[in-house]
Protein backbone atom coordinates (compact mmCIF):
# COMPACT_ATOMS: atom_id res chain seq x y z
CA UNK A 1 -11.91 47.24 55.25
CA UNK A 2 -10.37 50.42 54.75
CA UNK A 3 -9.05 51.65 50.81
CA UNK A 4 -9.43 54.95 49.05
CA UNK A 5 -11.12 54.85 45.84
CA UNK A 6 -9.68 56.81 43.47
CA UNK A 7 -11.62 59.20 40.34
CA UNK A 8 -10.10 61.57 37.71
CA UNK A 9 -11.06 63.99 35.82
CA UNK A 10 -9.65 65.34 32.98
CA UNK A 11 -9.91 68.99 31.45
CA UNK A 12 -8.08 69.94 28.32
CA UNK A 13 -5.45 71.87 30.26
CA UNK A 14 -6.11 70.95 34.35
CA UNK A 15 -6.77 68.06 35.88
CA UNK A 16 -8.53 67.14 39.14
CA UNK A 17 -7.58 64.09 41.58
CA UNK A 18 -10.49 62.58 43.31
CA UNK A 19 -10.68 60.57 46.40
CA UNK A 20 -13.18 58.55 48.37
CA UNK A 21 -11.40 56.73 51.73
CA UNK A 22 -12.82 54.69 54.00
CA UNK A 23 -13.72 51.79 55.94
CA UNK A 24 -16.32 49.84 53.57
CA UNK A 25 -18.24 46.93 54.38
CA UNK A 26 -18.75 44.81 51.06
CA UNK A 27 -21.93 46.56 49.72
CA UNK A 28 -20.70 50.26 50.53
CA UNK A 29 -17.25 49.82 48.83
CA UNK A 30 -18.42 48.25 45.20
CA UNK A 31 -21.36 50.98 45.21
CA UNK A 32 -18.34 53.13 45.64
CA UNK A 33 -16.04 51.78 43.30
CA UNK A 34 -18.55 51.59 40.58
CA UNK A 35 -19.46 55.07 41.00
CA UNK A 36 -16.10 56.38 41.11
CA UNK A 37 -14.76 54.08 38.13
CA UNK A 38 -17.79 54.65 35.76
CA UNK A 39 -17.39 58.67 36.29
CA UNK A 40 -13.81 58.37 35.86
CA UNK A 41 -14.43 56.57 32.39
CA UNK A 42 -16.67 59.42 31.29
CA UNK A 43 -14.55 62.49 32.60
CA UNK A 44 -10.82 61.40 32.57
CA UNK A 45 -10.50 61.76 29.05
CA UNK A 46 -9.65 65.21 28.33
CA UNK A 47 -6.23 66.06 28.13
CA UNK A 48 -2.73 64.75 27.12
CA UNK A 49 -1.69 63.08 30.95
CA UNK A 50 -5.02 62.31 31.61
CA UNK A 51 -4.99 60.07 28.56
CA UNK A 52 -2.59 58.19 30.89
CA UNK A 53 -4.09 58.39 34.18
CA UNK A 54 -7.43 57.37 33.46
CA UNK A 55 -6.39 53.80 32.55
CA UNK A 56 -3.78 53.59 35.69
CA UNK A 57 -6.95 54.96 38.05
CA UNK A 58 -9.08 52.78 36.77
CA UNK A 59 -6.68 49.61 37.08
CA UNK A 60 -5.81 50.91 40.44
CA UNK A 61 -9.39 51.00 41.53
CA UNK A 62 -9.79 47.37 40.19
CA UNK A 63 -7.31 45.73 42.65
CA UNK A 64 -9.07 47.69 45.33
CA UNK A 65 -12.54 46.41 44.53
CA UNK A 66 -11.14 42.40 44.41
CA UNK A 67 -10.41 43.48 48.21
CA UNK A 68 -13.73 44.77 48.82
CA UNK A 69 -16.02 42.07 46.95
CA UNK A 70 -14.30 39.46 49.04
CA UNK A 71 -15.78 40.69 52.39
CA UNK A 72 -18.80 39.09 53.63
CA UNK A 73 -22.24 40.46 53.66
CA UNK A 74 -23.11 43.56 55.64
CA UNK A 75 -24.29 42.89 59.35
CA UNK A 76 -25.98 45.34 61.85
CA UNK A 77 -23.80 46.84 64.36
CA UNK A 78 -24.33 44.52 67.57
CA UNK A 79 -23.78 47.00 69.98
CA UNK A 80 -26.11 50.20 68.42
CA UNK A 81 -27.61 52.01 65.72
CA UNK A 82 -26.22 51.99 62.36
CA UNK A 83 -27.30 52.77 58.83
CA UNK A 84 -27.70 50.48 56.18
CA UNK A 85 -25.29 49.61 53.15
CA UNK A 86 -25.30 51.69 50.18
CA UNK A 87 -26.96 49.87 47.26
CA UNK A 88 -23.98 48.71 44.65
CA UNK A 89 -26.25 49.26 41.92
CA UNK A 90 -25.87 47.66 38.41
CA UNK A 91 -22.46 46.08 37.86
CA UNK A 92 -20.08 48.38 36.36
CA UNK A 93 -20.09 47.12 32.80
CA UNK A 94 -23.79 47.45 33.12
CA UNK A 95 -24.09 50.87 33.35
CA UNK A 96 -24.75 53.17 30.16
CA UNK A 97 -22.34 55.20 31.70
CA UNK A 98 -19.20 53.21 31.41
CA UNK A 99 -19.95 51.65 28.58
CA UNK A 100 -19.74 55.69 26.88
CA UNK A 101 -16.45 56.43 28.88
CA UNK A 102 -15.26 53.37 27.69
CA UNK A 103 -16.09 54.10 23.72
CA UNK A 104 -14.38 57.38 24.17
CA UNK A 105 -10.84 56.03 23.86
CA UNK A 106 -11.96 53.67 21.39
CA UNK A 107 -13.50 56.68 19.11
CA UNK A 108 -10.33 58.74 19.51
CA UNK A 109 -7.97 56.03 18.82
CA UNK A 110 -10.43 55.19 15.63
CA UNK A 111 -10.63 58.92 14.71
CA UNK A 112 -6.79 59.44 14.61
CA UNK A 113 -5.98 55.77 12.55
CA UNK A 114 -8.58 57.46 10.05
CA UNK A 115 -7.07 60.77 9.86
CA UNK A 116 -3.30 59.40 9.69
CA UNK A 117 -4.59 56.92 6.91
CA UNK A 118 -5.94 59.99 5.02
CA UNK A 119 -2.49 62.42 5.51
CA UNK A 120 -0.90 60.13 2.51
């Protein structure tokens, strides 16, 4: 099937827009999509429109995984050579990774309820 996964990352005054298109069998496109989303929850973070297109990335990269899961298995190529599927890997809210990017927001939204509760 053939989707771009997107990734962001986030620097307190730049930004950078990452990619990943491609035809993906099943296996190849959620190892891709978790990669992609669990970086983006660690590194998108970091600056005032990032804040905003982190989530949207993330949500974006959702719909194109429910494409991608429903695929059959991997098969060999009948008529040659090919390489095997990439290994998905733990699921995506089984990595330490995302489970970090994802307490990031959480902290900052925590951090700034405290500080506006203490301005008084």
């Amino acid at each position: 099937m053939r989707t771009t996964f997107r990734g962001h990352q986030g620097f307190v005054i730049v930004m950078r827009f990452l990619s990943m298109p491609g035809p993906f069998c099943r296996d190849c496109g959620l190892a891709t999509f978790r990669s992609m989303t669990s970086r983006t929850l660690v590194q998108g973070w970091y600056g005032w429109a990032s804040f905003l297109i982190t989530p949207i990335t993330v949500l974006l990269n959702l719909v194109r995984r429910g494409k991608v899961a429903g695929l059959s298995a991997p098969q060999p190529n009948p008529f040659g050579p090919s390489r095997p599927p990439m290994d998905p890997g733990p699921r995506l809210l089984q990595r330490p990774m995302t489970i970090i990017g994802l307490a990031i927001p959480l902290a900052l939204i925590v951090l700034i309820a405290f500080l506006a509760s203490q301005g008084g």
